[in-house]
N, C-alpha and C. Protein backbone atom coordinates (compact mmCIF):
# COMPACT_ATOMS: atom_id res chain seq x y z
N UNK A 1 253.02 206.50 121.43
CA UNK A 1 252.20 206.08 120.30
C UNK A 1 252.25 204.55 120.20
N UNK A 2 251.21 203.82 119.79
CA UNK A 2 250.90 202.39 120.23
C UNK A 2 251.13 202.21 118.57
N UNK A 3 251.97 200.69 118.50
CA UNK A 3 252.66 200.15 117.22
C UNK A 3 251.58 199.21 117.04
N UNK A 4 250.87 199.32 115.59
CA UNK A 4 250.19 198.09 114.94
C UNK A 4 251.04 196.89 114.79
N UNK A 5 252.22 196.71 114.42
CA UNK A 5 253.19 195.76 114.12
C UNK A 5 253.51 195.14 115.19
N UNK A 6 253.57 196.22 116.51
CA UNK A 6 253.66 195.06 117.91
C UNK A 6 252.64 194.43 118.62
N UNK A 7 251.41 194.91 118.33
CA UNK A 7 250.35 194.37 118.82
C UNK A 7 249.92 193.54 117.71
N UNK A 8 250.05 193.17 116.75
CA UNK A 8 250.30 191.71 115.95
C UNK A 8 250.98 190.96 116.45
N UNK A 9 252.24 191.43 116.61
CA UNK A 9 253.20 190.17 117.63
C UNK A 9 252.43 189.95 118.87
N UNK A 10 252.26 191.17 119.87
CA UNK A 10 251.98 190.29 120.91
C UNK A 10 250.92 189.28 120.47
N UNK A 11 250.07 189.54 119.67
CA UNK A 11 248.51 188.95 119.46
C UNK A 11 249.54 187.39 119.08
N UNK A 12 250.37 187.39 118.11
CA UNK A 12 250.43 186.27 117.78
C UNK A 12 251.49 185.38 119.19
N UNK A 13 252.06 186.39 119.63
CA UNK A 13 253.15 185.12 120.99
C UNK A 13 251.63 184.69 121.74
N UNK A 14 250.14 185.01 122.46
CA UNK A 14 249.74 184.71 122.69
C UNK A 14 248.42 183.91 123.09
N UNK A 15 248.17 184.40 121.32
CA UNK A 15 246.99 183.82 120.62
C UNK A 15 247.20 181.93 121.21
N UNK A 16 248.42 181.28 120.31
CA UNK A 16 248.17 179.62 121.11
C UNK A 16 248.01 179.43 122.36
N UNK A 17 248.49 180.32 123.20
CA UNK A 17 248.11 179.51 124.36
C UNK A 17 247.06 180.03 125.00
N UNK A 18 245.88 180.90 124.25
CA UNK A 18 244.58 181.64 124.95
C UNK A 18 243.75 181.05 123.63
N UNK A 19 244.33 180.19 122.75
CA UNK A 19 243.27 180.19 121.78
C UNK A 19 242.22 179.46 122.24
N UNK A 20 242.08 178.12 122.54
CA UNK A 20 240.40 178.01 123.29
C UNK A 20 239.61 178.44 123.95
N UNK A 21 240.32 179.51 125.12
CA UNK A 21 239.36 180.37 125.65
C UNK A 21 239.18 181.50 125.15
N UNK A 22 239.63 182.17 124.23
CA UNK A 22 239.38 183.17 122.97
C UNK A 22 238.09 182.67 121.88
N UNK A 23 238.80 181.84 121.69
CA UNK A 23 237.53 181.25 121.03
C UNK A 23 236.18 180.82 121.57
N UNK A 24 236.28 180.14 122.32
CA UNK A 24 235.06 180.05 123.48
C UNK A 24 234.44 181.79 123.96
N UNK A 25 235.18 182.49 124.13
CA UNK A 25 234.47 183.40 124.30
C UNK A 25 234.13 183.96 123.09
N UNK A 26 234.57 184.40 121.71
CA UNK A 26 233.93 185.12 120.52
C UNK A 26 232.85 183.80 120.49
N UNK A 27 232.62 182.70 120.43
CA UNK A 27 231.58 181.89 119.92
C UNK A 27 230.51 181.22 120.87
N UNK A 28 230.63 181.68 121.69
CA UNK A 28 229.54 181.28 122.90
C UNK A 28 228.90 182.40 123.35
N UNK A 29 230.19 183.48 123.67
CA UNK A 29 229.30 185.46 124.26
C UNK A 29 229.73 186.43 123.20
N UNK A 30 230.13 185.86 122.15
CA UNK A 30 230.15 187.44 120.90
C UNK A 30 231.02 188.14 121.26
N UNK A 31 232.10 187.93 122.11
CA UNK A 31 233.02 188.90 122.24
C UNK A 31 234.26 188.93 120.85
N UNK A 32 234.92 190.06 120.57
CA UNK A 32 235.91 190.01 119.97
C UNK A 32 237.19 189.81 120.26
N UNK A 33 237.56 188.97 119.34
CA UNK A 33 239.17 188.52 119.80
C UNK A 33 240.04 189.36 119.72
N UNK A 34 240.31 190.25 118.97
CA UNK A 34 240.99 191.35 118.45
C UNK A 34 241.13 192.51 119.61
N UNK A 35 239.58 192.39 119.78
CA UNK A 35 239.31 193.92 121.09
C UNK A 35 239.63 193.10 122.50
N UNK A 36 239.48 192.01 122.51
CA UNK A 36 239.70 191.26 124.13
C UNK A 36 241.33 191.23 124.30
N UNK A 37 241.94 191.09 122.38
CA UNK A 37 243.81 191.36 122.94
C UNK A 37 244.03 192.35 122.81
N UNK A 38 243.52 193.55 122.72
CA UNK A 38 243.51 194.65 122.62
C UNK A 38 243.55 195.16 123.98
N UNK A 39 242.22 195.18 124.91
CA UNK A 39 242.08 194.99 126.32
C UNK A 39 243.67 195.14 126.88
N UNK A 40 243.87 193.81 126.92
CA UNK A 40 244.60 193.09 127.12
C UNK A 40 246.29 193.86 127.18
N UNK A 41 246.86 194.25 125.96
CA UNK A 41 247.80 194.07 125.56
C UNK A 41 247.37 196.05 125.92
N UNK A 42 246.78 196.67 126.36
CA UNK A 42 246.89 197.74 127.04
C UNK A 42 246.77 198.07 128.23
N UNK A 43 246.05 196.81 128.91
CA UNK A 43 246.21 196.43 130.33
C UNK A 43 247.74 196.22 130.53
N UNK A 44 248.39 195.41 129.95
CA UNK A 44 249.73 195.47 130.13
C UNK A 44 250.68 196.63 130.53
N UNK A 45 250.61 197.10 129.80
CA UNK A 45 251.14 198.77 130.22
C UNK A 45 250.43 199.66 131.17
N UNK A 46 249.33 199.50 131.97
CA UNK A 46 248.42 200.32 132.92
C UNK A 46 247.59 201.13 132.20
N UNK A 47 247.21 200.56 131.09
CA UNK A 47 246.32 201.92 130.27
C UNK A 47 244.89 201.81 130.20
N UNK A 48 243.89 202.57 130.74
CA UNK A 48 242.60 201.97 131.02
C UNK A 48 241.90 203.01 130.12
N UNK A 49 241.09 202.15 129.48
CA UNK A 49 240.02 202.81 128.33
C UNK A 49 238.97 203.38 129.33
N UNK A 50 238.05 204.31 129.03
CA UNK A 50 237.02 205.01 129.51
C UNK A 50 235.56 204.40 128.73
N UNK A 51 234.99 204.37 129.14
CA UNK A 51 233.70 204.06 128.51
C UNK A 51 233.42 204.18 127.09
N UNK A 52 233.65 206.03 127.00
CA UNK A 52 233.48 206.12 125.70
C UNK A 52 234.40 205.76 124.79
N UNK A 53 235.59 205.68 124.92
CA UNK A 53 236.57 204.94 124.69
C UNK A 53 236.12 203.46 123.64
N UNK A 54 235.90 202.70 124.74
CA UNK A 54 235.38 201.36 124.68
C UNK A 54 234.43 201.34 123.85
N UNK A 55 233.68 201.93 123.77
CA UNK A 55 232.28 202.40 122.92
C UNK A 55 232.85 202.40 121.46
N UNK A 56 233.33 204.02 121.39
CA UNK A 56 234.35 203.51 120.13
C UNK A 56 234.85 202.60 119.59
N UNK A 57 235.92 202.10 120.18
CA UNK A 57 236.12 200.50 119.60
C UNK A 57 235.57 199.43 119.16
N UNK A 58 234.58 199.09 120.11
CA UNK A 58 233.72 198.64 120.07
C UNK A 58 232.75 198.73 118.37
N UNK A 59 232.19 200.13 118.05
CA UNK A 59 231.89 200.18 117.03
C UNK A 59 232.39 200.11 115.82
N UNK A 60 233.95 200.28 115.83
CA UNK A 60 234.95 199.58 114.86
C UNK A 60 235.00 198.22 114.92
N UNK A 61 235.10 197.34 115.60
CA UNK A 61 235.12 195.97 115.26
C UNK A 61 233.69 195.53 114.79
N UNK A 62 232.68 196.15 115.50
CA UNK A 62 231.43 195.82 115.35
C UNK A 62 230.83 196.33 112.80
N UNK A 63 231.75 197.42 112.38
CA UNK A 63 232.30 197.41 111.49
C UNK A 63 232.19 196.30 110.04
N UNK A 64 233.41 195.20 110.88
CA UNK A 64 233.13 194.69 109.92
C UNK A 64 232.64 193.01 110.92
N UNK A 65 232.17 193.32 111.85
CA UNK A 65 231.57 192.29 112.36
C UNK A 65 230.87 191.11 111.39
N UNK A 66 230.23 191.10 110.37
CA UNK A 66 229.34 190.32 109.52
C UNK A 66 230.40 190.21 108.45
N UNK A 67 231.64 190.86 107.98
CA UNK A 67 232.15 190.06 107.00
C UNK A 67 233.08 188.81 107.83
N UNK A 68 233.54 189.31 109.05
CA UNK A 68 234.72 188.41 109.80
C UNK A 68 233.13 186.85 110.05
N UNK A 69 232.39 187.23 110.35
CA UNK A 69 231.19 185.40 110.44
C UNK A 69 231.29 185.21 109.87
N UNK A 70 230.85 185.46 108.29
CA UNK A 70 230.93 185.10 107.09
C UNK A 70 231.70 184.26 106.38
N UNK A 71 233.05 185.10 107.00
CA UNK A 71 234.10 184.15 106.06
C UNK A 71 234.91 183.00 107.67
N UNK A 72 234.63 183.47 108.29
CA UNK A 72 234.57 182.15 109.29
C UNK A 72 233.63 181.21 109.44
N UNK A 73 232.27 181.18 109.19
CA UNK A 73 231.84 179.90 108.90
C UNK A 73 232.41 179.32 107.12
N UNK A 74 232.71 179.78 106.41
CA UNK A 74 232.57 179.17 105.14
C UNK A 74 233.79 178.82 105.89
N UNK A 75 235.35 179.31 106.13
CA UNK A 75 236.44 178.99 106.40
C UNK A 75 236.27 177.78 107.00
N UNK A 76 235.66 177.31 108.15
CA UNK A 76 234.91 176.40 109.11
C UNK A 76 234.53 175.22 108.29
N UNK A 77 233.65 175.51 107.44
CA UNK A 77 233.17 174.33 106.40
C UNK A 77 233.87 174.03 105.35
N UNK A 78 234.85 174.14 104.98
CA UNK A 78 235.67 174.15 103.85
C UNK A 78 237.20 172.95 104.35
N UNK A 79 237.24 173.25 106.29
CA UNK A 79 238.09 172.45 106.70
C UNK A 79 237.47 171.03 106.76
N UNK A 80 239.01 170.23 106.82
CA UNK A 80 238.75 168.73 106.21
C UNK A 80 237.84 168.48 104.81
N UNK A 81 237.19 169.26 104.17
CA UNK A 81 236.79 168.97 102.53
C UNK A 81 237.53 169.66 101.63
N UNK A 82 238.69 170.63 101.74
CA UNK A 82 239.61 171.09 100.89
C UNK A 82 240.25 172.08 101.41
N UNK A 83 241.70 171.24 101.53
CA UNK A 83 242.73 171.82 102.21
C UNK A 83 242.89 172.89 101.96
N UNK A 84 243.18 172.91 100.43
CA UNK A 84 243.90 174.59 99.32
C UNK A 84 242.85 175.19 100.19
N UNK A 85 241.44 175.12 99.44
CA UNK A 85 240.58 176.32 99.85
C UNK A 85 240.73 176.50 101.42
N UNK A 86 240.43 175.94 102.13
CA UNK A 86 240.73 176.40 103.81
C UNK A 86 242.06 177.28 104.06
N UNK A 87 243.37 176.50 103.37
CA UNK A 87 244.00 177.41 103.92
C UNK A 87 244.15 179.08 103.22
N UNK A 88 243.88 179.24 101.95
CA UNK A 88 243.63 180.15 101.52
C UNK A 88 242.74 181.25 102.16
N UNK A 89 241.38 180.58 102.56
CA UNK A 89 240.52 181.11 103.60
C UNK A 89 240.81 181.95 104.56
N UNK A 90 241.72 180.63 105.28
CA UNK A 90 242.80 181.29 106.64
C UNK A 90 243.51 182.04 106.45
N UNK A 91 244.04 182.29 105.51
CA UNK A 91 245.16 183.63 105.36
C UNK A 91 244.32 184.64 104.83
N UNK A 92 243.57 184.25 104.63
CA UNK A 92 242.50 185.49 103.95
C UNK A 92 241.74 186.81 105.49
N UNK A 93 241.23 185.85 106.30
CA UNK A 93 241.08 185.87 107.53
C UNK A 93 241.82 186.21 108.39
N UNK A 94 243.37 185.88 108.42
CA UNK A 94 244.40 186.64 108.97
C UNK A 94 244.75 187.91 108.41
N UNK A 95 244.51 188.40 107.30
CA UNK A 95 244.67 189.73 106.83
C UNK A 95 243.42 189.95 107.51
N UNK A 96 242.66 189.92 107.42
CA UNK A 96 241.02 190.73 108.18
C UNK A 96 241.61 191.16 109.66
N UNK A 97 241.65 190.01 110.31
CA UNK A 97 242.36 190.53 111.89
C UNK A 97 243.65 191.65 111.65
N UNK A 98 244.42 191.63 110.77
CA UNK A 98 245.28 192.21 110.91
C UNK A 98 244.85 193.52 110.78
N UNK A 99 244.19 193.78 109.63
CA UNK A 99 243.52 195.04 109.05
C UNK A 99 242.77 195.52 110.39
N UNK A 100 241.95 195.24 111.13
CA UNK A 100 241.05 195.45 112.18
C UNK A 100 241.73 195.27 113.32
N UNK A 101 243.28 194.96 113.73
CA UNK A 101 243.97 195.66 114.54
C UNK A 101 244.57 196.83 114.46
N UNK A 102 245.04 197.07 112.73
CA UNK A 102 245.43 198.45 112.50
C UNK A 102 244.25 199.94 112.78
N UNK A 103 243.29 199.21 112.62
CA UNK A 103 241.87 200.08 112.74
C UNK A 103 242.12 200.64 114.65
N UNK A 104 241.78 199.71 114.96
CA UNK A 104 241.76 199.70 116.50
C UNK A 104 243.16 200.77 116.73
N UNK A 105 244.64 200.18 116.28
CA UNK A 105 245.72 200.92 116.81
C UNK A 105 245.42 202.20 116.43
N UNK A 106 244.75 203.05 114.74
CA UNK A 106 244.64 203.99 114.60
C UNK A 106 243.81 205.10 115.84
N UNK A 107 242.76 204.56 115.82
CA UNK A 107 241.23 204.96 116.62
C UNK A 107 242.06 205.00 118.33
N UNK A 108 242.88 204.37 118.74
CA UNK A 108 243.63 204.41 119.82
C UNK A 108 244.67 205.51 120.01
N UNK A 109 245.15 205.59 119.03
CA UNK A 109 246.15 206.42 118.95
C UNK A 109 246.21 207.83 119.23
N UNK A 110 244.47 208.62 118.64
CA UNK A 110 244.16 209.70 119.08
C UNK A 110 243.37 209.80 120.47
N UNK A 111 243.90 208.91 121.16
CA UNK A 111 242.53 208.79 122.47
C UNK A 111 243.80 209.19 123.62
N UNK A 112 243.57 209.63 124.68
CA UNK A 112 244.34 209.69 126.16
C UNK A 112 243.80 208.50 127.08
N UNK A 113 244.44 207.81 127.46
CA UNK A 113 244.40 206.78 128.03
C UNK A 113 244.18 207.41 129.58
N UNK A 114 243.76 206.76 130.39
CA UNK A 114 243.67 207.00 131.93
C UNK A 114 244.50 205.94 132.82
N UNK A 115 244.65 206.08 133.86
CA UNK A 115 244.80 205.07 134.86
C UNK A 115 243.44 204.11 134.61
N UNK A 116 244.07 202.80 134.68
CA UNK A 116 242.82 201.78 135.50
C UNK A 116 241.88 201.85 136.61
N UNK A 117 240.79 202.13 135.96
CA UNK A 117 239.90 201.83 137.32
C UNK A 117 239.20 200.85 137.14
N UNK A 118 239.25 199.89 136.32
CA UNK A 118 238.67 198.69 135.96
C UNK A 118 239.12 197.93 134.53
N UNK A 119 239.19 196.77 135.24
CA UNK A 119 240.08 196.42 134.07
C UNK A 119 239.51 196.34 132.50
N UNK A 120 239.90 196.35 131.26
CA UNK A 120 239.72 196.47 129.74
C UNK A 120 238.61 195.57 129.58
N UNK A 121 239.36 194.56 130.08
CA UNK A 121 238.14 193.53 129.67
C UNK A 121 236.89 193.18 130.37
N UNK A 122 236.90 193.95 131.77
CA UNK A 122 235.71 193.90 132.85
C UNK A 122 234.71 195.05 131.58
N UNK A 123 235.65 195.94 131.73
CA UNK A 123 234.81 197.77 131.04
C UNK A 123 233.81 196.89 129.58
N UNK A 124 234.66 195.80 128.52
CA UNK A 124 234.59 195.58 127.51
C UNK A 124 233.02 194.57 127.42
N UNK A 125 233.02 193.86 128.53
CA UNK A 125 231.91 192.72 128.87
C UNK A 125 231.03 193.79 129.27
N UNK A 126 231.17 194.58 130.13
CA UNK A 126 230.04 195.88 130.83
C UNK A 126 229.44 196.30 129.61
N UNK A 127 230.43 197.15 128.52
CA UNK A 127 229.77 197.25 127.48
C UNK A 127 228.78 197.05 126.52
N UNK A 128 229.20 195.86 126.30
CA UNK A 128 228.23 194.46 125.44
C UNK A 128 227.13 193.99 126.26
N UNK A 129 226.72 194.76 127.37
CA UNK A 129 225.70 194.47 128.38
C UNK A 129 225.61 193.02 128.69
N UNK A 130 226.47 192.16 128.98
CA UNK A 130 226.73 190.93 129.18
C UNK A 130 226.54 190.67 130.43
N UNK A 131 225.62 189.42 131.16
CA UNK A 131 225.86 189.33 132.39
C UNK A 131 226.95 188.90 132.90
N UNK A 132 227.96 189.50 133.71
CA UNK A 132 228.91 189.10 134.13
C UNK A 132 228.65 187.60 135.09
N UNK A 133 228.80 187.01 134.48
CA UNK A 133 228.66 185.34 135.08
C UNK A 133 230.13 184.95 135.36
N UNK A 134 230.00 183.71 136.57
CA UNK A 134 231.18 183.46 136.49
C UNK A 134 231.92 182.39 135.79
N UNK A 135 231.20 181.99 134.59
CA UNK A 135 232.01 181.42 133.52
C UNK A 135 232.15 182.17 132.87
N UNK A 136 232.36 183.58 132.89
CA UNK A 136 232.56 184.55 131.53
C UNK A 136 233.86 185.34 132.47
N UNK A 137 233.71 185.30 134.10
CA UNK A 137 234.87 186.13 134.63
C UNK A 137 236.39 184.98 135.08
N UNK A 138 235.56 183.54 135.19
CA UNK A 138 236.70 182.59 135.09
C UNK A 138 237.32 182.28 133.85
N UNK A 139 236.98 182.92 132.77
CA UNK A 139 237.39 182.20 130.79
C UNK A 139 238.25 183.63 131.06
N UNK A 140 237.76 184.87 131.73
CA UNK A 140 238.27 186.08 131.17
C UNK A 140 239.91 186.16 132.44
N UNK A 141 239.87 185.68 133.62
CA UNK A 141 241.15 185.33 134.11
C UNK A 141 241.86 184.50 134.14
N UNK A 142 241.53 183.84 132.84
CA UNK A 142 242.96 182.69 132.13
C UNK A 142 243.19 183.10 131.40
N UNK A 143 242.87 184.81 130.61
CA UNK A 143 243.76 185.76 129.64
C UNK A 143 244.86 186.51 130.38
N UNK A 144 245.66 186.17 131.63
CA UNK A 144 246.46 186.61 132.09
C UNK A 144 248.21 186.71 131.04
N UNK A 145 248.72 188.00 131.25
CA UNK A 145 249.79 188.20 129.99
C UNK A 145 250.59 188.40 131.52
C-alpha cells in the first residue's frame, strides 16, 4: 500500500533540485507536477501504470486543474508587492498539492500496478497527446531519482 506522507517527502527531498524543469514543464506543456512526481516516485519501485490507469489520474488532477492556475497566477502577482499575502498564498497552495497527492495516493491504492513497459512519464506525455519532442524528452531525463 503506497503512503501519502512518503510521497510528500519524496516530493519535497526532490522538488529543489527538479524545480526548474518541473516548472518549465507544467508552464510551457501543461503537464502536472504532482502526476510527473508521481510517475516518478513509482517508477522508482518498478511500478508501471497502464493506460487506463494513467487516464484515471490524469482526470483527478485534471479535477481541480483551474483552481491550482488560479491561485497560482494571483500567488505569482502578489510576489514582490506583498510579502504576507504571497506567502500566505504559498502555503495555501502547498495544502492544494498536498490534498491532490492524497487524491492520487487514494485512486492508486485500489489499482494493480504492472511491470514497466514504458516508462510513467513517457505513458503520461502519450496521454496528454503531446508531441514527444526532444525538448520535452531531454527536460523529462533530468527527472532522474
Amino acid at each position: 500500500m503506497l503512503s501519502a506522507s512518503e510521497f510528500w517527502t519524496f516530493s519535497l527531498k526532490v522538488y529543489p533540485d527538479w524545480q526548474q524543469t518541473l516548472l518549465l514543464l507544467q508552464d510551457e506543456y501543461g503537464l502536472n507536477i504532482n502526476l510527473l512526481l508521481f510517475c516518478i516516485y513509482l517508477e522508482k519501485s518498478g511500478q508501471g501504470l497502464s493506460d487506463q490507469q494513467m487516464a484515471s489520474l490524469i482526470q483527478i488532477c485534471d479535477q481541480t486543474a483551474t483552481l491550482f492556475t488560479s491561485m497560482r497566477e494571483v500567488r505569482r502577482a502578489a510576489k514582490g508587492v506583498n510579502q504576507q499575502v504571497y506567502s500566505q498564498l504559498k502555503q495555501a497552495e502547498l495544502e492544494l498539492e498536498k490534498h491532490q497527492q492524497q487524491a492520487l495516493i487514494l485512486a492508486a491504492n485500489s489499482m494493480s500496478f504492472t511491470e514497466q513497459d514504458e516508462q510513467n512519464t513517457q505513458r503520461y506525455v502519450r496521454q496528454l497527446q503531446l508531441a514527444p519532442t526532444d525538448t520535452v524528452r531531454a527536460l523529462l531525463n533530468k527527472l532522474v531519482y
